[in-house]
Protein backbone atom coordinates (compact mmCIF):
# COMPACT_ATOMS: atom_id res chain seq x y z
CA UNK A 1 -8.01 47.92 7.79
CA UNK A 2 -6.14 44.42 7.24
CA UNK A 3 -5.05 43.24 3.95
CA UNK A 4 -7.92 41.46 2.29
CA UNK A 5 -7.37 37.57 2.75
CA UNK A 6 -5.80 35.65 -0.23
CA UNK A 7 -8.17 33.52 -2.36
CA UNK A 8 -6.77 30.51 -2.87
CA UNK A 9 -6.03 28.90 -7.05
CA UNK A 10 -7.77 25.64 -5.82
CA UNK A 11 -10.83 24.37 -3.09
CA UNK A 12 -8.78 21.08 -3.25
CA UNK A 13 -5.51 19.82 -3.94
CA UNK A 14 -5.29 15.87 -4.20
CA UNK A 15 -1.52 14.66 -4.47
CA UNK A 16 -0.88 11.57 -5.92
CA UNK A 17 -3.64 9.85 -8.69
CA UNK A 18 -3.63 5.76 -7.52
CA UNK A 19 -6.89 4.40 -6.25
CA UNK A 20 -7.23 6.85 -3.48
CA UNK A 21 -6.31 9.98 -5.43
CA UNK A 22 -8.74 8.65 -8.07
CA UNK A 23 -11.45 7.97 -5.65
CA UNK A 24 -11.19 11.51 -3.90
CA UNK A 25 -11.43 13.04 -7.32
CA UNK A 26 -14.70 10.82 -8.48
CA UNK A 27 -16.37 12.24 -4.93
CA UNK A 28 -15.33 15.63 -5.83
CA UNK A 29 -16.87 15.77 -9.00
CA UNK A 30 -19.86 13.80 -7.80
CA UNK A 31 -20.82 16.41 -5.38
CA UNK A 32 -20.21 19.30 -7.91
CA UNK A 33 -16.88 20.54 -6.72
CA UNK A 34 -15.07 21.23 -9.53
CA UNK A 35 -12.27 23.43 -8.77
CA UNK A 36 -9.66 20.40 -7.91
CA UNK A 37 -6.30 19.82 -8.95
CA UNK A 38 -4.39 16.26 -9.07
CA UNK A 39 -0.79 16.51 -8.88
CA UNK A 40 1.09 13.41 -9.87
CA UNK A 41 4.98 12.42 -9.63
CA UNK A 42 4.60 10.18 -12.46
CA UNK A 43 3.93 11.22 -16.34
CA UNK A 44 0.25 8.98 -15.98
CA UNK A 45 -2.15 7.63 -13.34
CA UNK A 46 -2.06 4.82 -11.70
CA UNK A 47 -0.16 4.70 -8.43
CA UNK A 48 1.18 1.61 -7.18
CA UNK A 49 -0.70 -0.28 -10.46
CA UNK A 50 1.50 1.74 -12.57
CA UNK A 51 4.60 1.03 -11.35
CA UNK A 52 4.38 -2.25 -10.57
CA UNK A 53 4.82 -3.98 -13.87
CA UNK A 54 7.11 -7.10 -12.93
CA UNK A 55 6.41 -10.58 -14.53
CA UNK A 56 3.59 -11.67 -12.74
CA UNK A 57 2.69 -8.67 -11.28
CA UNK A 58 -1.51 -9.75 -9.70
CA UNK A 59 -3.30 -8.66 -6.54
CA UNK A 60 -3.80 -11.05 -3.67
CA UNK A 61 -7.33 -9.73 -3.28
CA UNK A 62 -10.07 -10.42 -5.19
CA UNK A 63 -10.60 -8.64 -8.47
CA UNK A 64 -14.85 -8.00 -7.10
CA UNK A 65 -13.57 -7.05 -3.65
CA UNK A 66 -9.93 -4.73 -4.96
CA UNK A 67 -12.06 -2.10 -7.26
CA UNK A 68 -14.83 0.98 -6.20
CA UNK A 69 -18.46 -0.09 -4.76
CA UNK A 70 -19.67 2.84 -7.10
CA UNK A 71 -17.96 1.14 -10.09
CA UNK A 72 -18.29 -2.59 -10.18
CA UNK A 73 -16.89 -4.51 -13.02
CA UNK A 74 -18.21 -7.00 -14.01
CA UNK A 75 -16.09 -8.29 -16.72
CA UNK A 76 -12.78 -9.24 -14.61
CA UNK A 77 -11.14 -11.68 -16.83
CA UNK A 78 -10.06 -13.64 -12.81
CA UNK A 79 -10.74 -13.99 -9.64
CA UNK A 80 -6.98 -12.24 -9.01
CA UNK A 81 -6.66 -9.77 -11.59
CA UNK A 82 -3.00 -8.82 -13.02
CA UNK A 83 -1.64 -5.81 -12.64
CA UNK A 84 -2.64 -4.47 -16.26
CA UNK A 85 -6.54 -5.28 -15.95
CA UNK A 86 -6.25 -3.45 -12.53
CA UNK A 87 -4.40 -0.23 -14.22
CA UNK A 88 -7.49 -0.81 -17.63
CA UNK A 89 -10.13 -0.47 -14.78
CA UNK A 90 -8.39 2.69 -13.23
CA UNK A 91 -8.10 4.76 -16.22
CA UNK A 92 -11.42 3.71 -17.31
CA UNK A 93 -12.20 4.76 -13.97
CA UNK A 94 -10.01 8.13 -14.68
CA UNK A 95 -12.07 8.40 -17.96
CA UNK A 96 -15.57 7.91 -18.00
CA UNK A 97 -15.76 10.44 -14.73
CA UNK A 98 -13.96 13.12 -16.70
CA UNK A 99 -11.07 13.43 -14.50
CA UNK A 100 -7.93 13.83 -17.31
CA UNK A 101 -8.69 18.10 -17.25
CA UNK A 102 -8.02 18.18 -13.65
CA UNK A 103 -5.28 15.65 -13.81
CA UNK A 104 -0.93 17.23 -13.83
CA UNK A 105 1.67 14.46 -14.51
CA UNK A 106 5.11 14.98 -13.95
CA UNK A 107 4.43 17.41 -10.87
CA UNK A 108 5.61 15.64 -7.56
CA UNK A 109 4.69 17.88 -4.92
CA UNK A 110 7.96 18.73 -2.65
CA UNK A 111 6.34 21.01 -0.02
CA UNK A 112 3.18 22.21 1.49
CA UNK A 113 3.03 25.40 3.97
CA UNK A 114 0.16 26.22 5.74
CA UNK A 115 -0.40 29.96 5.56
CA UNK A 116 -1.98 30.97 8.89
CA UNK A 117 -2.65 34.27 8.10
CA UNK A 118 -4.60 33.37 4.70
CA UNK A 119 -5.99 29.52 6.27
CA UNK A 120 -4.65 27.99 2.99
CA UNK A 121 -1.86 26.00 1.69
CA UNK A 122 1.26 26.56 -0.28
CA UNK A 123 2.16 23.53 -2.58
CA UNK A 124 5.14 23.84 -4.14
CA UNK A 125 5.90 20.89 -6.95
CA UNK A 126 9.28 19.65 -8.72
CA UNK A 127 8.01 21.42 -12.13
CA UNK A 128 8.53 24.37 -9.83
CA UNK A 129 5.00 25.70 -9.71
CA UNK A 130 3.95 27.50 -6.23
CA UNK A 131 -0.01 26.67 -6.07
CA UNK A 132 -2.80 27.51 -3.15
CA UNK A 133 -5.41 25.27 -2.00
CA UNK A 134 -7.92 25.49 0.83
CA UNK A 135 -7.87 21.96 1.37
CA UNK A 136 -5.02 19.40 0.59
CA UNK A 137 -5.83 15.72 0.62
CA UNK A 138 -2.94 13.17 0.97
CA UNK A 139 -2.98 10.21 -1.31
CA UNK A 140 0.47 9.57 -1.52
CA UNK A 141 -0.28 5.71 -0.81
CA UNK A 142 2.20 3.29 1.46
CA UNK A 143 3.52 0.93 -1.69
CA UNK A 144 5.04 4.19 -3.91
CA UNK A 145 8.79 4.41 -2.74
CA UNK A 146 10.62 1.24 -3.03
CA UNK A 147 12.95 0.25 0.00
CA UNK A 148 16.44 -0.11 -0.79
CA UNK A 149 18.11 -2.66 1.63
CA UNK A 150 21.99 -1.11 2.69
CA UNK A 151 24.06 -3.81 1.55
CA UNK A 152 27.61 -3.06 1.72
CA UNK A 153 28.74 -3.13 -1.88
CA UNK A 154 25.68 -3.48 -3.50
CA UNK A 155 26.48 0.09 -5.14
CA UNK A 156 29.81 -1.02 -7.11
CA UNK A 157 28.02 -4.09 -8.35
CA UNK A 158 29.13 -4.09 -11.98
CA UNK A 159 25.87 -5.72 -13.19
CA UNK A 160 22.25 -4.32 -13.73
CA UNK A 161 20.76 -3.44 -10.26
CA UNK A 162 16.80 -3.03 -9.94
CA UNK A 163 14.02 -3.23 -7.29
CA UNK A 164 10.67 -5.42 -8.69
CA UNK A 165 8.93 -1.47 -8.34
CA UNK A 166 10.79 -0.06 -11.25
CA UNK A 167 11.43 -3.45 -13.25
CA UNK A 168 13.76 -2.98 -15.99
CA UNK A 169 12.54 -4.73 -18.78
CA UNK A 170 15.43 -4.44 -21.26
CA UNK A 171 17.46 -6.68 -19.76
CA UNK A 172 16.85 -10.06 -21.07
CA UNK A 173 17.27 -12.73 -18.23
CA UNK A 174 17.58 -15.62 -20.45
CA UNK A 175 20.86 -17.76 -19.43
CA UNK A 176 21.85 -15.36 -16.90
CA UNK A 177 23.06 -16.05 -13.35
CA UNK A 178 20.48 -13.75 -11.20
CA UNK A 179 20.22 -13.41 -7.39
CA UNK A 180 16.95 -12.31 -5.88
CA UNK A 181 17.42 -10.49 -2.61
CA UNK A 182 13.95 -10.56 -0.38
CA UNK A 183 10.79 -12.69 -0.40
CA UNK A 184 8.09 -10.92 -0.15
CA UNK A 185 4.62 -10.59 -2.20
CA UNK A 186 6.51 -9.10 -4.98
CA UNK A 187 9.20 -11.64 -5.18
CA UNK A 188 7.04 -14.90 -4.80
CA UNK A 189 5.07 -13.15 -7.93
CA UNK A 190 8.16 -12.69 -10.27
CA UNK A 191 10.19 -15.15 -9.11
CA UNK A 192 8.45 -18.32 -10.49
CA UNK A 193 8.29 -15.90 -13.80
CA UNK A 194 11.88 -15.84 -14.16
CA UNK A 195 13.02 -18.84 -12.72
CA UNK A 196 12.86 -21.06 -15.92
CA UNK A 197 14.59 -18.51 -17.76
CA UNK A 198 17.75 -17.66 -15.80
CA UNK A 199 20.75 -20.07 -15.76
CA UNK A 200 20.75 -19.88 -12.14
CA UNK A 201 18.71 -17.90 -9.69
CA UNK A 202 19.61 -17.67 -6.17
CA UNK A 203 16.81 -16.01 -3.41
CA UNK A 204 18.80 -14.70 -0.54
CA UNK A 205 15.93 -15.39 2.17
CA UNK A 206 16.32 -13.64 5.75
CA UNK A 207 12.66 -15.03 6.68
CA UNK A 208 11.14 -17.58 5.37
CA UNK A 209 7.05 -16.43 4.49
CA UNK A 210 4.21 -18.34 5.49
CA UNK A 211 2.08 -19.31 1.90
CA UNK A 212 -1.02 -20.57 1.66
CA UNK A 213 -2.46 -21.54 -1.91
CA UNK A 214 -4.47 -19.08 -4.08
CA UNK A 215 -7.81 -20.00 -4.86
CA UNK A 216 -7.62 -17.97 -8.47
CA UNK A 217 -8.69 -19.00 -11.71
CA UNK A 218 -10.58 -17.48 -14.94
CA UNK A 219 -13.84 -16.38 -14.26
CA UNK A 220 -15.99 -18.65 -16.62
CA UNK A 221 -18.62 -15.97 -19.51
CA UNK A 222 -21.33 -17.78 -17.92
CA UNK A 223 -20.62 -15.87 -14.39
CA UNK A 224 -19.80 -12.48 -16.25
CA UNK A 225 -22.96 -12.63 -17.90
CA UNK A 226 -24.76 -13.18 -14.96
CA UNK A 227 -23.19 -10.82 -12.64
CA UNK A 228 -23.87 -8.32 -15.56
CA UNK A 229 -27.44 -8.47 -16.16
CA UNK A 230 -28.81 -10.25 -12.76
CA UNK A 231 -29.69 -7.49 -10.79
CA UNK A 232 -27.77 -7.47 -7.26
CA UNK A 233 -25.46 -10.16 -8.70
CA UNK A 234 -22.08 -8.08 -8.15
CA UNK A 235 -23.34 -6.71 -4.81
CA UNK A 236 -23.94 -10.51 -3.74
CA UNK A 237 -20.79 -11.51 -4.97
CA UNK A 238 -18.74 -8.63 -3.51
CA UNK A 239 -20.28 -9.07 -0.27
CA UNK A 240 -19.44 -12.47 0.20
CA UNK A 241 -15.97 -11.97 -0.77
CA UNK A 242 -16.02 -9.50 1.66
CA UNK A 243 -17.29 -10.97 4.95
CA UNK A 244 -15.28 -13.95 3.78
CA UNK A 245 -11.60 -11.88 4.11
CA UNK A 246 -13.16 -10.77 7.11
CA UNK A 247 -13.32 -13.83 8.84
CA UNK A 248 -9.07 -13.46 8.41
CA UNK A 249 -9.11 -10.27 10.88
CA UNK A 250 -10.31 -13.18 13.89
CA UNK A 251 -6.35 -14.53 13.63
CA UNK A 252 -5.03 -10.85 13.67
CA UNK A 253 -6.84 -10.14 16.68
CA UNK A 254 -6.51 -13.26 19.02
CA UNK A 255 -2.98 -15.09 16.92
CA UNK A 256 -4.90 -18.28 18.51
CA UNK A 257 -7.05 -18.40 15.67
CA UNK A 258 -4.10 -18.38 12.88
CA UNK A 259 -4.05 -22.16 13.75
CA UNK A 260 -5.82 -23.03 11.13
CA UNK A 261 -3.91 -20.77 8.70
CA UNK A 262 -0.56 -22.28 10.17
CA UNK A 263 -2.03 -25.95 9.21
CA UNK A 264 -3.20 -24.99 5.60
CA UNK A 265 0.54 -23.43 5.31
CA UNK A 266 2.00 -26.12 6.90
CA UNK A 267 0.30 -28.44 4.70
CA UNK A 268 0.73 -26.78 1.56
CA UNK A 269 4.54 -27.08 2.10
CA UNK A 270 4.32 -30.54 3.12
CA UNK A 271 3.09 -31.93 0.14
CA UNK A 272 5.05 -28.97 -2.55
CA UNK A 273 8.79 -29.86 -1.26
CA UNK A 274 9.87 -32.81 -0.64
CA UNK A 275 13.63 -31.81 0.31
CA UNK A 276 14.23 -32.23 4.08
CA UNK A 277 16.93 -29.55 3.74
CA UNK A 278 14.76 -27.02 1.73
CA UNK A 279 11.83 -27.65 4.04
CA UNK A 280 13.28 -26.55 7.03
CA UNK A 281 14.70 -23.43 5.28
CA UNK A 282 11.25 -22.51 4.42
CA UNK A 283 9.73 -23.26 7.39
CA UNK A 284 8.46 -20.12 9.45
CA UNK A 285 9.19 -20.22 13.13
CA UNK A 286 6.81 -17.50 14.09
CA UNK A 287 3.15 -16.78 14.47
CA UNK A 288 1.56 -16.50 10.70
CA UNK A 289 0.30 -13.06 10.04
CA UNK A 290 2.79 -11.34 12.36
CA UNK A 291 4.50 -10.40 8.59
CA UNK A 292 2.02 -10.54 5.79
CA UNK A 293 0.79 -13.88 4.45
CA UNK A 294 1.30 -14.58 1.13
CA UNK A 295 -0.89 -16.52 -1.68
CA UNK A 296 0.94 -18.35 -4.08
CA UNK A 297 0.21 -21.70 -6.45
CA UNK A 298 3.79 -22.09 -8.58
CA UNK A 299 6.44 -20.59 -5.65
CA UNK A 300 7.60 -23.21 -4.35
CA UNK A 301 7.22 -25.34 -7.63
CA UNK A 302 9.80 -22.54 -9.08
CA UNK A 303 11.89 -23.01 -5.68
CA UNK A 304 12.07 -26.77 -6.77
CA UNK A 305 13.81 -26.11 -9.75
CA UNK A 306 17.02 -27.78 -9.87
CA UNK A 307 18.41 -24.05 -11.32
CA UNK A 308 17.14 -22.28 -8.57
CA UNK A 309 18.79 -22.12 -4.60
CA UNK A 310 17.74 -20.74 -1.00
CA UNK A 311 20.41 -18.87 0.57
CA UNK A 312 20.37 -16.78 3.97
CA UNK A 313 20.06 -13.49 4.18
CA UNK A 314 22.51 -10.70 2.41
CA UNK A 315 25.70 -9.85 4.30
CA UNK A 316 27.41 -8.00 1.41
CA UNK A 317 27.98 -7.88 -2.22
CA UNK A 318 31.97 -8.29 -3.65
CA UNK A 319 32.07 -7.50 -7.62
CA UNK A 320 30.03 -9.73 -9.11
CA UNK A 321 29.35 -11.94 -5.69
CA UNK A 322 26.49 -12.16 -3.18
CA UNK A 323 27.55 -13.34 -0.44
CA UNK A 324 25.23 -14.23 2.54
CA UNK A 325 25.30 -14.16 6.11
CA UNK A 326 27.01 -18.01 6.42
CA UNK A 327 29.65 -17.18 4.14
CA UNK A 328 28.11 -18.75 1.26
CA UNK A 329 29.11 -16.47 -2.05
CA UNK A 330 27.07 -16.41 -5.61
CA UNK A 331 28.56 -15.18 -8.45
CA UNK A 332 25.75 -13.49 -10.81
CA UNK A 333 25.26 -11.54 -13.62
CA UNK A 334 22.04 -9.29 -12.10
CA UNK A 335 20.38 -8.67 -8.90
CA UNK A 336 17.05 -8.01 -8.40
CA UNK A 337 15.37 -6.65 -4.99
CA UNK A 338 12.29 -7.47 -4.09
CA UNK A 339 12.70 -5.78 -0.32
CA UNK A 340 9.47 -4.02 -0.69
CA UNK A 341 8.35 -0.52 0.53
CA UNK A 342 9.37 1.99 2.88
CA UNK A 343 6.12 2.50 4.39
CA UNK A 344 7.01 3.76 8.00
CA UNK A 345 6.88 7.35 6.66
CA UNK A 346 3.81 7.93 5.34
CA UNK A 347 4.73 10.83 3.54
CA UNK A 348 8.04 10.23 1.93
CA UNK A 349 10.17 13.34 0.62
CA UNK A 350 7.39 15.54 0.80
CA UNK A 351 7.79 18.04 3.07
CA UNK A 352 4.89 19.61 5.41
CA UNK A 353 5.20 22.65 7.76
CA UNK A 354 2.23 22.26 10.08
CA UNK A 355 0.54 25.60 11.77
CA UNK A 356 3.30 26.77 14.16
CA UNK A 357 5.53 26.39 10.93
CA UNK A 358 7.35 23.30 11.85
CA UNK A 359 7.94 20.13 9.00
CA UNK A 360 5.44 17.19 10.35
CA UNK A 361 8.74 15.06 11.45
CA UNK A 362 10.62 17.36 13.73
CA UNK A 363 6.93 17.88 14.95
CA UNK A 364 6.22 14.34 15.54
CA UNK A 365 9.61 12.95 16.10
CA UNK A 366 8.98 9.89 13.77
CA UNK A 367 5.90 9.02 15.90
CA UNK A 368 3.20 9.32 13.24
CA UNK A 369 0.76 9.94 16.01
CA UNK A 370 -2.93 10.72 13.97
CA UNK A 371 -6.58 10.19 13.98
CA UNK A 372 -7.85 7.44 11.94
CA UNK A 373 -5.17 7.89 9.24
CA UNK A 374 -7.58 10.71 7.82
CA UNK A 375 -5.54 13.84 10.38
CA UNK A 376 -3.08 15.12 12.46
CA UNK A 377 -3.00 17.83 14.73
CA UNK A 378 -1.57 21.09 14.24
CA UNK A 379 -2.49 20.40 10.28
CA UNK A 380 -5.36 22.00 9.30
CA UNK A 381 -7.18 21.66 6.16
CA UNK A 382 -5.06 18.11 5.48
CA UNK A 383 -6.60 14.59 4.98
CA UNK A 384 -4.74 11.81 4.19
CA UNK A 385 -6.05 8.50 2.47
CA UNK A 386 -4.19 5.66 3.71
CA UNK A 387 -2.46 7.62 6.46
CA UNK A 388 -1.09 6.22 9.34
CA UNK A 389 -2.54 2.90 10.85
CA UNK A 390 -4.67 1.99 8.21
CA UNK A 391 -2.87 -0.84 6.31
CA UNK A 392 -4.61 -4.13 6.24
CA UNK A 393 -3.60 -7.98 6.50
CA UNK A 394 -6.71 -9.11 5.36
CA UNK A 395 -9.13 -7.26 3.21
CA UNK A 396 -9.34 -4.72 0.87
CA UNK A 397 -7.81 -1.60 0.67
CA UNK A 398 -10.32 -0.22 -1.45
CA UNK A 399 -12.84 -0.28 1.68
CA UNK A 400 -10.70 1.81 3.63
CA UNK A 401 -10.09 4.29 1.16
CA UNK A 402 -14.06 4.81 0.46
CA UNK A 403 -14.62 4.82 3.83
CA UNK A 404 -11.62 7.69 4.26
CA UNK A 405 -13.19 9.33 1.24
CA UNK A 406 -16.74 9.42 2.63
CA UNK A 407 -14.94 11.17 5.76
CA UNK A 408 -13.25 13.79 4.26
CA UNK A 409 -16.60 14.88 2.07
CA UNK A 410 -18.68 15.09 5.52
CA UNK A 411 -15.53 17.40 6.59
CA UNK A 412 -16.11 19.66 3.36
CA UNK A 413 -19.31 19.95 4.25
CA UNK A 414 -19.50 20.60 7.62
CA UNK A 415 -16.69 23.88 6.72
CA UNK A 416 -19.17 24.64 4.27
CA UNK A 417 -22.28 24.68 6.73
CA UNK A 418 -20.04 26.64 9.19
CA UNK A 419 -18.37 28.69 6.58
CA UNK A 420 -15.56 28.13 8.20
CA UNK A 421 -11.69 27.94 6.93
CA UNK A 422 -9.85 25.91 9.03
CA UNK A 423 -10.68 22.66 10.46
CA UNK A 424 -7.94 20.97 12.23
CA UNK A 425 -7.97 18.14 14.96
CA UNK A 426 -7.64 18.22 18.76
CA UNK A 427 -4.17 16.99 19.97
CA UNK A 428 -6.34 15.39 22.52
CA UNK A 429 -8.73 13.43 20.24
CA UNK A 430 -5.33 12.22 18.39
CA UNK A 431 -4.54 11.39 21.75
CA UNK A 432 -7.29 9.17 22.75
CA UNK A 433 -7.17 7.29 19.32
CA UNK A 434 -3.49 6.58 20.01
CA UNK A 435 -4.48 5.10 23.51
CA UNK A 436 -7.63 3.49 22.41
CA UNK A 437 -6.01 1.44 19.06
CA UNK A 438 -2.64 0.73 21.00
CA UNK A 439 -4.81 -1.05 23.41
CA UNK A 440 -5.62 -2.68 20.82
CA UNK A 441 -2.09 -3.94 18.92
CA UNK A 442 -0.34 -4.98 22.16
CA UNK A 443 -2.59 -8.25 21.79
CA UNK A 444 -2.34 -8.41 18.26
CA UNK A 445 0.03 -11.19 15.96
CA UNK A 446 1.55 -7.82 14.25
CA UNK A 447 2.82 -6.28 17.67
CA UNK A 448 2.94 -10.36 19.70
CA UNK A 449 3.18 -13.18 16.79
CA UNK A 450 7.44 -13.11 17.36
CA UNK A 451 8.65 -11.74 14.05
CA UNK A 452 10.61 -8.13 13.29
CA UNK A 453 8.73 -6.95 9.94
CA UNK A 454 7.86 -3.79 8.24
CA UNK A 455 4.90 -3.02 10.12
CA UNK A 456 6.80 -1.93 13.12
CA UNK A 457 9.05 1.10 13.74
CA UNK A 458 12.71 0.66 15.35
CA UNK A 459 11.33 1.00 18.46
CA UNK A 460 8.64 -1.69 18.13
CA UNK A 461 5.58 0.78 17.67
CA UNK A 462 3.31 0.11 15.18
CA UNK A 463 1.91 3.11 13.12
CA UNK A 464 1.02 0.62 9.92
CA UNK A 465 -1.99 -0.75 10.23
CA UNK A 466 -5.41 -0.68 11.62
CA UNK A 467 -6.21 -3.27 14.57
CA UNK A 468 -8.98 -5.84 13.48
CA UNK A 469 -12.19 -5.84 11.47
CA UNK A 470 -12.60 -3.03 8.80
CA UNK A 471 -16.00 -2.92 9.69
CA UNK A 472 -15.64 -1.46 12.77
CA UNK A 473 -13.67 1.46 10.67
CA UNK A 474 -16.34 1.70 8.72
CA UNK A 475 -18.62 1.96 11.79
CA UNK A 476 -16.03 4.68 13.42
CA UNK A 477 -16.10 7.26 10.42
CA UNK A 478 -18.78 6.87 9.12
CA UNK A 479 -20.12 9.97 11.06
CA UNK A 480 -18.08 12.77 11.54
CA UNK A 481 -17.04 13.81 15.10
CA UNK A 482 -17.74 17.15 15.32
CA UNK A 483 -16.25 18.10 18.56
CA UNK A 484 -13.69 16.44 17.78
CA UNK A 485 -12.37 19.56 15.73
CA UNK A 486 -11.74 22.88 15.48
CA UNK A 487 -13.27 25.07 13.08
């Protein structure tokens, strides 16, 4: 007789503990599965929420729309809630579901090994703990390892050096000469924060964004009150929000339609700077939407400043100067990067030997081939939340991630029906996907709107996001392919 097969610690292992690792736990519990663990880099929950604690740190989604279906709230202080009401909601989120006893900080996980011979997996963390699962679910999340541009010199900079991810908030800007390398959605947050502090601040600029205004503001008692005790209130209110972002995904799709986007930009800018020089310099000479619009009301008011300038992009760093790609040199006192994420590897340092006991990379050879973002072949008993080619330009997150969630609980049931142990996916349904949502981006403003941004790969693939309406994702998982697996 064989050795008896090993019984795995855990049914479920869920790494990482931001809105998707907290959302897979909450659907856990709900259905009565109890033996979960959550293994978390970080000392506390929170994801992306938790680290991001810049001045000025909001979402550019709605505070109804960004937050569960399950778990409205309806006492969001605005309509684009800061960064600490989001991380309030997410351990209260954390709390009243009883999720803190299956909850272990300070444990990134470094490797998982499937076990052929057993069907489970071998997760091995940095606190040096070797654990088993069944089932591991990825919610490592795209936004959770900051990108580090490679400047020459930026390392012997004799200043403070930080990225707008892991703000360092003992240095005191006041009267300081600061440069501000990138302009993304992080750095047209913090920058007008800082700007009327800092002696000087100079944004080195590569591309210039296209911004549109934010339509934010406090949320008045009266509409609190009534989205509390009207029944169907929130569900109105989210809904509209909803089919309103959705109306956004038209531009994606056919770049045509970002005409009207490109005049409400266009606009905007008109009447903020008056400066013929400044103007041009922020004046975007490619298709809005082909890198990620950006919602701002006191940018370019904090670009005005007379303390504040718009250089090019960074050519190199010289002791204490910036210099950029014209020539043009800064002397500062601090630099702070706001080059956002590294999001083309959806899985970071973690390591993952699939099946035939190869790591996921050397398997895929950096094509992050997959199906739906939720699997990839040849890795059985994974699910990833926010995997590959799920990203969004237009809506919320959030949506996805229930709609991954709901996915990966029809997959724990269906092993449970079949009594099954494995459950991978068919290289050839990964393969039809591929074709099927590649069809797709060729037409789209991300892959066709004439910019290079972080949604694409060196090699002009993109693997980011998912190609139009989230409805139609919705629509696509929302019932388990069976034959699409193996069980």
């Amino acid at each position: 007789m064989g050795a008896a097969a090993q019984t795995p610690q855990y049914e479920v292992i869920i790494v990482g503990s931001g809105f998707s690792g907290i959302g897979m736990a909450i659907a856990l519990k709900k259905a009565g599965r109890n033996n979960f663990l959550m293994l978390e880099k970080a000392a506390d929950i929170g994801g992306t929420w938790r680290d991001n604690h810049y001045p000025g740190a909001a979402c550019d989604v709605p505070s109804h729309m960004y937050s569960y279906s399950f778990e409205p709230n309806p006492n969001w202080s605005r309509m684009y809630s800061g960064q600490s009401e989001i991380l309030d909601y997410m351990k209260h989120c954390a709390r009243k579901y009883h999720l803190l006893p299956h909850f272990r900080g300070s444990n990134e996980v470094l490797e998982l090994r499937w076990d052929n011979a057993n069907d489970i997996w071998h997760v091995k963390t940095s606190q040096g703990d070797e654990l088993t699962a069944r089932i591991v679910v990825s919610g490592i999340g795209a936004l959770s390892r900051p990108a580090i541009p490679k400047v020459n010199g930026l390392d012997s900079f004799t200043g403070p050096v930080w990225h707008s991810a892991r703000w360092n908030h003992d240095v005191d800007l006041t009267g300081k000469r600061v440069a501000v390398i990138g302009t993304g959605a992080s750095a047209i947050q913090f920058v007008p924060e800082i700007a009327p502090k800092t002696s000087q601040l100079t944004v080195f600029q590569r591309t210039p964004p296209w911004i549109i205004p934010k339509p934010d503001g406090p949320i008045h008692k009266n509409i609190q009150t009534v989205l509390k005790y009207v029944p169907g209130a929130q569900k109105v209110f989210r809904n509209g929000i909803y089919w309103q972002a959705e109306t956004f995904a038209l531009g994606f799709i056919n770049p045509k339609f970002m005409g009207f986007i490109k005049r409400l930009a266009l606009n905007y800018l008109d009447k903020s700077i008056k400066d013929p020089a400044l103007k041009a310099k922020m004046t975007p000479d490619y298709t809005p939407g082909c890198k990620r619009v950006l919602f701002s009301n006191n940018y370019f008011k904090a670009i005005t400043r007379p303390n504040v300038q718009i250089y090019g992009g960074v050519a190199e760093v010289k002791g204490n100067q910036v210099i950029d790609f014209e020539g043009q040199a800064v002397d500062v006192d601090a630099i702070i990067l706001g080059t956002g994420f590294d999001v083309l590897d959806p899985f970071g340092p973690l390591k993952i030997f699939n099946s035939d006991g190869v790591e996921i990379r050397e398997a895929l050879q950096g094509r992050f081939t997959n199906y739906y973002g939720i699997a990839i072949d040849k890795m059985p008993n994974l699910f990833m939340l926010l995997g590959p080619n799920t990203g969004l330009g237009h809506n919320s997150i959030i949506f996805m991630i229930e709609a991954q969630i709901n996915y990966v609980m029809q997959a724990l049931a269906l092993m449970d029906k079949r009594k099954s142990t494995r459950m991978v996916v068919k290289s050839e349904a990964v393969d039809a996907f591929m074709e099927k949502i590649n069809n797709r981006l060729k037409k789209m403003v991300w892959n066709s709107g004439g910019c290079k941004s972080w949604y694409l790969n060196d090699k002009g693939e993109n693997f980011t996001v998912w190609p139009g309406f989230t409805w139609k994702y919705w629509v696509e998982t929302r019932k388990l392919i069976t034959r699409d697996y193996v069980l």
